[in-house]
PDB file of N, CA and C in Angstrom:
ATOM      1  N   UNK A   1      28.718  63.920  26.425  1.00  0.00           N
ATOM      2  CA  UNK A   1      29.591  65.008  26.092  1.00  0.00           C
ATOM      3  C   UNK A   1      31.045  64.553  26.053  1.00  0.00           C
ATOM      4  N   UNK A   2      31.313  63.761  26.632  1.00  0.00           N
ATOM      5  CA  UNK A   2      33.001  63.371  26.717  1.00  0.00           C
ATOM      6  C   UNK A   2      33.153  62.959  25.643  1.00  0.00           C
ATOM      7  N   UNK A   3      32.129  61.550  24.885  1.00  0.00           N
ATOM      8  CA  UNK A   3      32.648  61.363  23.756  1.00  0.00           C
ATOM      9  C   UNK A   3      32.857  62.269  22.441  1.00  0.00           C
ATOM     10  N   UNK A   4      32.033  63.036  22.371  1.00  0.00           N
ATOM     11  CA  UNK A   4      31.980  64.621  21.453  1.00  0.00           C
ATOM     12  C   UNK A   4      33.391  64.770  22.033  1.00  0.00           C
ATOM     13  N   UNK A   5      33.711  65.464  22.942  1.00  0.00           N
ATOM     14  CA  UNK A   5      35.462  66.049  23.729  1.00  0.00           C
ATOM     15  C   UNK A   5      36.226  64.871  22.952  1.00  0.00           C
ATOM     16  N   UNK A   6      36.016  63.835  23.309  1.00  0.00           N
ATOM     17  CA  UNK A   6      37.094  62.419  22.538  1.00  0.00           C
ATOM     18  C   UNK A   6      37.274  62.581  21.271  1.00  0.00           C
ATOM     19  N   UNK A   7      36.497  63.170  20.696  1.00  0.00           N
ATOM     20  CA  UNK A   7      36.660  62.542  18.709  1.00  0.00           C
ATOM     21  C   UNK A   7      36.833  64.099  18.454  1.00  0.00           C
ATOM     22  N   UNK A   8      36.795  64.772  19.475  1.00  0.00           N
ATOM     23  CA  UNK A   8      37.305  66.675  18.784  1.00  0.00           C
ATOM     24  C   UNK A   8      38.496  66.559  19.212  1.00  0.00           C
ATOM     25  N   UNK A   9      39.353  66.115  20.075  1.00  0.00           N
ATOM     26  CA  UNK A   9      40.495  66.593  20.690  1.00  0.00           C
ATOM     27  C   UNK A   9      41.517  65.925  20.574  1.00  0.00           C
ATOM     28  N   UNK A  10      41.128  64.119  20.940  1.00  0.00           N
ATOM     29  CA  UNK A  10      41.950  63.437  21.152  1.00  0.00           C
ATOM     30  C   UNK A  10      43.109  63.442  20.908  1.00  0.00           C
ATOM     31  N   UNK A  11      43.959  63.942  19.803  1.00  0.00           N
ATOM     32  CA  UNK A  11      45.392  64.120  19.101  1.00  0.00           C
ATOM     33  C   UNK A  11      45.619  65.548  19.937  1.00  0.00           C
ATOM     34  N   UNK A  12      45.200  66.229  19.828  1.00  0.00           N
ATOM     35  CA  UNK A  12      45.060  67.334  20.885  1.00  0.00           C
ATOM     36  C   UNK A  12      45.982  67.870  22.183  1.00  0.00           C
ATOM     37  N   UNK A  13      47.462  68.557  22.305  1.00  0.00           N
ATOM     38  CA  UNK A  13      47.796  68.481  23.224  1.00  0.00           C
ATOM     39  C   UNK A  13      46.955  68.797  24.722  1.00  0.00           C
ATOM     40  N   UNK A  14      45.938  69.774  24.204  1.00  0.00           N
ATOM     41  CA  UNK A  14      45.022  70.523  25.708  1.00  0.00           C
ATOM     42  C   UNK A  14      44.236  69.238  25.758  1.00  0.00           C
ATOM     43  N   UNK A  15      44.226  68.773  25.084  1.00  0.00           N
ATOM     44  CA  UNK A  15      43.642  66.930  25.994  1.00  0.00           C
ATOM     45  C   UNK A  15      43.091  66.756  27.143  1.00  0.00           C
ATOM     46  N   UNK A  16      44.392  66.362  27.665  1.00  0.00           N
ATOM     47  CA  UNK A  16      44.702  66.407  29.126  1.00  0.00           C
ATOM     48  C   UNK A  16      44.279  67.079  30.163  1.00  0.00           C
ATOM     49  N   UNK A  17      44.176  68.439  29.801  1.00  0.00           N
ATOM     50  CA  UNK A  17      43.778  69.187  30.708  1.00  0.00           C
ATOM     51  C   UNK A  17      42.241  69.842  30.197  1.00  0.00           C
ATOM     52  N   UNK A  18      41.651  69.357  29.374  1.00  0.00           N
ATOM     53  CA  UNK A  18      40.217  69.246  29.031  1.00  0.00           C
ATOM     54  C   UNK A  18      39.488  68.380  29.725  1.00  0.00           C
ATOM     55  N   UNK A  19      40.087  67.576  29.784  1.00  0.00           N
ATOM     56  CA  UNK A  19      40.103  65.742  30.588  1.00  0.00           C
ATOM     57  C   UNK A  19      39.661  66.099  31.968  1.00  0.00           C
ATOM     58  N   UNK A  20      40.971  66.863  32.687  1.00  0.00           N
ATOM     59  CA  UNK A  20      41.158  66.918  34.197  1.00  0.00           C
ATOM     60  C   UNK A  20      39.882  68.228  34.504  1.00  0.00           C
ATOM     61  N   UNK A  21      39.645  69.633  33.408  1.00  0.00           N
ATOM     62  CA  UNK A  21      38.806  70.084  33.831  1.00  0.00           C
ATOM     63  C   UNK A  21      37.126  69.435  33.900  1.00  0.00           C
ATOM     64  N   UNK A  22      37.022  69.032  33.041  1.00  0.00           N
ATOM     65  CA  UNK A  22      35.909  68.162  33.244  1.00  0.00           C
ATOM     66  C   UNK A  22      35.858  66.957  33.838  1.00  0.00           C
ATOM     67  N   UNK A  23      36.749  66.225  33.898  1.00  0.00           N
ATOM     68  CA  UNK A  23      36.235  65.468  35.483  1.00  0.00           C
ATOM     69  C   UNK A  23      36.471  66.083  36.849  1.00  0.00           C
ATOM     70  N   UNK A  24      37.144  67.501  36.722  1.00  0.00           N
ATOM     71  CA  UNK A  24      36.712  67.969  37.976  1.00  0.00           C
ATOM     72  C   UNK A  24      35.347  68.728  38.178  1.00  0.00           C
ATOM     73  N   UNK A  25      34.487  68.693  37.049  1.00  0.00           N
ATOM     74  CA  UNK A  25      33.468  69.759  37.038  1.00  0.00           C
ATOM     75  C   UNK A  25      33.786  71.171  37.305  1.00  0.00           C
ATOM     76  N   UNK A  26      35.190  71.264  36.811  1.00  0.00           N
ATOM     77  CA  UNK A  26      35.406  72.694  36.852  1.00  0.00           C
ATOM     78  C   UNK A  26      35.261  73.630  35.344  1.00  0.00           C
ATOM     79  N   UNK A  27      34.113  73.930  35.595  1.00  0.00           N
ATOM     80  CA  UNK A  27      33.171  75.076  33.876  1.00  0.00           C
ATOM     81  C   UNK A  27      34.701  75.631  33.844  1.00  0.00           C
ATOM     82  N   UNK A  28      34.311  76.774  34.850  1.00  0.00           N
ATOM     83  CA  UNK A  28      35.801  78.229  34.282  1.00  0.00           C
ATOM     84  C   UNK A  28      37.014  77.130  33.317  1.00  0.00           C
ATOM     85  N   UNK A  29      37.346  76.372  33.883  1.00  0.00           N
ATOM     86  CA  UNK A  29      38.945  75.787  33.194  1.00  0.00           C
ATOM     87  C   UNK A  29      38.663  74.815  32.007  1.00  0.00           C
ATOM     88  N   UNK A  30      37.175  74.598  31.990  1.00  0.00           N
ATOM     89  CA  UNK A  30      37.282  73.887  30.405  1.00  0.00           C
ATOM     90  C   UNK A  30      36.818  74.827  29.684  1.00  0.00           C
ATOM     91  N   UNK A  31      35.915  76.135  30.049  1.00  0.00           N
ATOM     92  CA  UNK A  31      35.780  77.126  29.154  1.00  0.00           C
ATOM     93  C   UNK A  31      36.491  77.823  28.706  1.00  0.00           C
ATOM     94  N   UNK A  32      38.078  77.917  29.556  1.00  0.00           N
ATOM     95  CA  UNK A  32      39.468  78.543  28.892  1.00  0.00           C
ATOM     96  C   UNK A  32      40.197  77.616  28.065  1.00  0.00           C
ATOM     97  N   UNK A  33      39.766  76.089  28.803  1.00  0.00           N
ATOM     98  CA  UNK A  33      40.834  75.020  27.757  1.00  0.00           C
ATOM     99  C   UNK A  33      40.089  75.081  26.198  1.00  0.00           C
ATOM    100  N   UNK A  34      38.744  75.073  26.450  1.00  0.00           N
ATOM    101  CA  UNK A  34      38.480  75.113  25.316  1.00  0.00           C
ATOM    102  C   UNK A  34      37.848  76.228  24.358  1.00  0.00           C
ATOM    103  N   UNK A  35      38.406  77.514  24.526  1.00  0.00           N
ATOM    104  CA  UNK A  35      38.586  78.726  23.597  1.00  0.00           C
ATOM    105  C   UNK A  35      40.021  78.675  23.472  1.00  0.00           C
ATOM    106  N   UNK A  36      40.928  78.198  24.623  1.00  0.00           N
ATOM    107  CA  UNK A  36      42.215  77.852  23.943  1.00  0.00           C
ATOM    108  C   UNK A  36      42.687  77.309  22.645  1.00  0.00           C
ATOM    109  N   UNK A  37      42.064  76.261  22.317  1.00  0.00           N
ATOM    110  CA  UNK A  37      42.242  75.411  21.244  1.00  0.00           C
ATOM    111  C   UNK A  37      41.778  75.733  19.740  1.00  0.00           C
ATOM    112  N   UNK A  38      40.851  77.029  20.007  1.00  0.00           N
ATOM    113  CA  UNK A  38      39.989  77.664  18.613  1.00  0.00           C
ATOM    114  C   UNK A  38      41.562  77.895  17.662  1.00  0.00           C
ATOM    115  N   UNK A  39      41.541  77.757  16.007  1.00  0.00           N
ATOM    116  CA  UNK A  39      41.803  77.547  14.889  1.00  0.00           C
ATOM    117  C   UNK A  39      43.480  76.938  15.212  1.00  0.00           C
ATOM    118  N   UNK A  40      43.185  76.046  16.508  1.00  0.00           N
ATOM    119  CA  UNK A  40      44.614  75.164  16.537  1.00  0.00           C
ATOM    120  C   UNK A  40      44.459  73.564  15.905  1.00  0.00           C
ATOM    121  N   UNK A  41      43.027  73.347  15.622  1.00  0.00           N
ATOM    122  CA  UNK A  41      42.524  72.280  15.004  1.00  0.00           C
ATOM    123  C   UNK A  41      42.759  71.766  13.602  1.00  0.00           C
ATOM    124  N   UNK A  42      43.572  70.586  13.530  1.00  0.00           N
ATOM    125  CA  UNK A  42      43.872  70.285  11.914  1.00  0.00           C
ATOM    126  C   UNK A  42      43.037  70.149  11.078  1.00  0.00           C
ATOM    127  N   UNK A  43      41.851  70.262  11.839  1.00  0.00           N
ATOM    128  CA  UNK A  43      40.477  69.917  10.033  1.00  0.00           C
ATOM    129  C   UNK A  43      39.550  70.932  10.914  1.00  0.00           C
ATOM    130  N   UNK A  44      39.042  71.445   9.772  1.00  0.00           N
ATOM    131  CA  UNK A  44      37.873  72.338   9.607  1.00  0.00           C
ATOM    132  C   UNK A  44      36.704  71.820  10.559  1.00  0.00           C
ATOM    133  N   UNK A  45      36.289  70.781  10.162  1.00  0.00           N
ATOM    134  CA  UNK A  45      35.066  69.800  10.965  1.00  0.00           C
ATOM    135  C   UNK A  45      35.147  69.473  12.180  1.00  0.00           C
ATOM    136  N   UNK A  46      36.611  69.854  12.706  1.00  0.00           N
ATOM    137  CA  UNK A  46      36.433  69.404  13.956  1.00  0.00           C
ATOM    138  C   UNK A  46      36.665  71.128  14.653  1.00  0.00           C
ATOM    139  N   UNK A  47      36.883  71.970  13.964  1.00  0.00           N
ATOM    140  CA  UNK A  47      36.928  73.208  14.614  1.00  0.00           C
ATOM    141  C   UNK A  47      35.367  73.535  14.859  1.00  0.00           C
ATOM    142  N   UNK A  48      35.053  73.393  13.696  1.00  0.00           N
ATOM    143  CA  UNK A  48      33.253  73.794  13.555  1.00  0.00           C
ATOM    144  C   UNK A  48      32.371  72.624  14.855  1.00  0.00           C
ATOM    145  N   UNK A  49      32.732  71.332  14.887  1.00  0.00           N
ATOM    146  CA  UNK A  49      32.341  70.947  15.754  1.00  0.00           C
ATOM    147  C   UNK A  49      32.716  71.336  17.327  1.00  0.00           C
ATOM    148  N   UNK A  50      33.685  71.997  17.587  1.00  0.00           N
ATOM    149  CA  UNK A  50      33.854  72.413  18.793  1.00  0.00           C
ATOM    150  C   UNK A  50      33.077  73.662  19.049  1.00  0.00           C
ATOM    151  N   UNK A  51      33.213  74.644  18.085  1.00  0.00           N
ATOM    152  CA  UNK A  51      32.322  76.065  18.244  1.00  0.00           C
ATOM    153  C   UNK A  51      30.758  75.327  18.299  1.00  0.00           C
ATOM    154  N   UNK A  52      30.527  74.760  17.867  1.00  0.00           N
ATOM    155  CA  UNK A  52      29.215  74.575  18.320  1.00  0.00           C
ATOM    156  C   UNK A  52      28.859  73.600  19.556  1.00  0.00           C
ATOM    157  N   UNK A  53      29.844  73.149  20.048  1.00  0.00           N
ATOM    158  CA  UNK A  53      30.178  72.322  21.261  1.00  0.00           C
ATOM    159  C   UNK A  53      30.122  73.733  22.423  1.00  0.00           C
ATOM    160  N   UNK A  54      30.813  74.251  22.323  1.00  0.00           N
ATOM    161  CA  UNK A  54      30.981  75.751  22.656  1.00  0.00           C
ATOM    162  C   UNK A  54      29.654  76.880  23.004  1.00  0.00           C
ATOM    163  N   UNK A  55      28.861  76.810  21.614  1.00  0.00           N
ATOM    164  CA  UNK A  55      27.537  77.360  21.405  1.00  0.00           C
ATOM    165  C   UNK A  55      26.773  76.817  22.937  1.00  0.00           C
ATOM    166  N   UNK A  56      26.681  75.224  22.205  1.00  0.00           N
ATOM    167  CA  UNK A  56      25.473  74.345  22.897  1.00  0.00           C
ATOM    168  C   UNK A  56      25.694  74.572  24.295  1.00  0.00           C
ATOM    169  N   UNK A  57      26.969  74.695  24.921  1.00  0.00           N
ATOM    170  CA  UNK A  57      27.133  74.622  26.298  1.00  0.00           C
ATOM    171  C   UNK A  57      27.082  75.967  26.707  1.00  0.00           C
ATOM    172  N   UNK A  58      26.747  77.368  26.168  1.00  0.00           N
ATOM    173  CA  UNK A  58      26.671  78.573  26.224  1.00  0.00           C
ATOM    174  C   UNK A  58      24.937  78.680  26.528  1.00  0.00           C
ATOM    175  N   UNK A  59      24.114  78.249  25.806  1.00  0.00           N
ATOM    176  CA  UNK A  59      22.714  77.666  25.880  1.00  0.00           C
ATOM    177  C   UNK A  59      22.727  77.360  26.747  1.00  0.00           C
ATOM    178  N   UNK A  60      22.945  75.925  27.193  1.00  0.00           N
ATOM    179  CA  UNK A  60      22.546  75.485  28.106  1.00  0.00           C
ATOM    180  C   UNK A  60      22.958  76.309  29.542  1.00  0.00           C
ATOM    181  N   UNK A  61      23.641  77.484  29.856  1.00  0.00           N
ATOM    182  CA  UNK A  61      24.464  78.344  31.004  1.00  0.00           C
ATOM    183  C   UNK A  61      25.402  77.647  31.266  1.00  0.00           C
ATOM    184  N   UNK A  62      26.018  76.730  31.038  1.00  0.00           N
ATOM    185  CA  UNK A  62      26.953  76.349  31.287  1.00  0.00           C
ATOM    186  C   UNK A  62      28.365  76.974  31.628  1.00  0.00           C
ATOM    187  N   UNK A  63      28.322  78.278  30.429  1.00  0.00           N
ATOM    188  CA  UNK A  63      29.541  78.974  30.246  1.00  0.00           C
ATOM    189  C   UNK A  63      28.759  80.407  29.742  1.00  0.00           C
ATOM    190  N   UNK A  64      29.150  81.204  30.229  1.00  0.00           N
ATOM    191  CA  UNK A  64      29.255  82.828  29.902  1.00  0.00           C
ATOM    192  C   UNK A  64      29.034  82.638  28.597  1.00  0.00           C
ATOM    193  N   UNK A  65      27.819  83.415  28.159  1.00  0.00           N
ATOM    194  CA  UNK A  65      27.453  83.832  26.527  1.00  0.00           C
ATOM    195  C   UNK A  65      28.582  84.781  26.438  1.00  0.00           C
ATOM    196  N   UNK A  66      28.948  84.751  24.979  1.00  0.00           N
ATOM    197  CA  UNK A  66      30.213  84.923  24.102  1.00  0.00           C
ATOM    198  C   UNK A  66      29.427  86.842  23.961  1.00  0.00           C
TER     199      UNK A  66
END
């Protein structure tokens, strides 16, 4: 999963703090960092790849179904 997070974000100012929530294993703060970032993404493909980054980890319980 990090590398998926790496090639969606990297240029990315919430980066950083995508970074720090997930290596703290803290769900709540990467599930806000990352609805934060929805249509702040410069290409299409990487927005669509995050919503379904998003999806998959909603599946799995990871994060509160939408």
């Amino acid at each position: 999963m990090c590398a998926i997070i790496q090639s969606i974000f990297q240029d990315h100012p919430c980066y950083r703090a995508i970074k720090k929530s997930l290596a703290a294993n803290d769900r709540q703060k990467l599930f806000l960092e990352l609805n934060s970032t929805v249509g702040t993404l410069e290409k299409k493909r990487k927005e669509e790849r995050m919503d379904e980054l998003i999806k998959h980890l909603q599946l799995r319980g990871c994060f509160p179904a939408a």
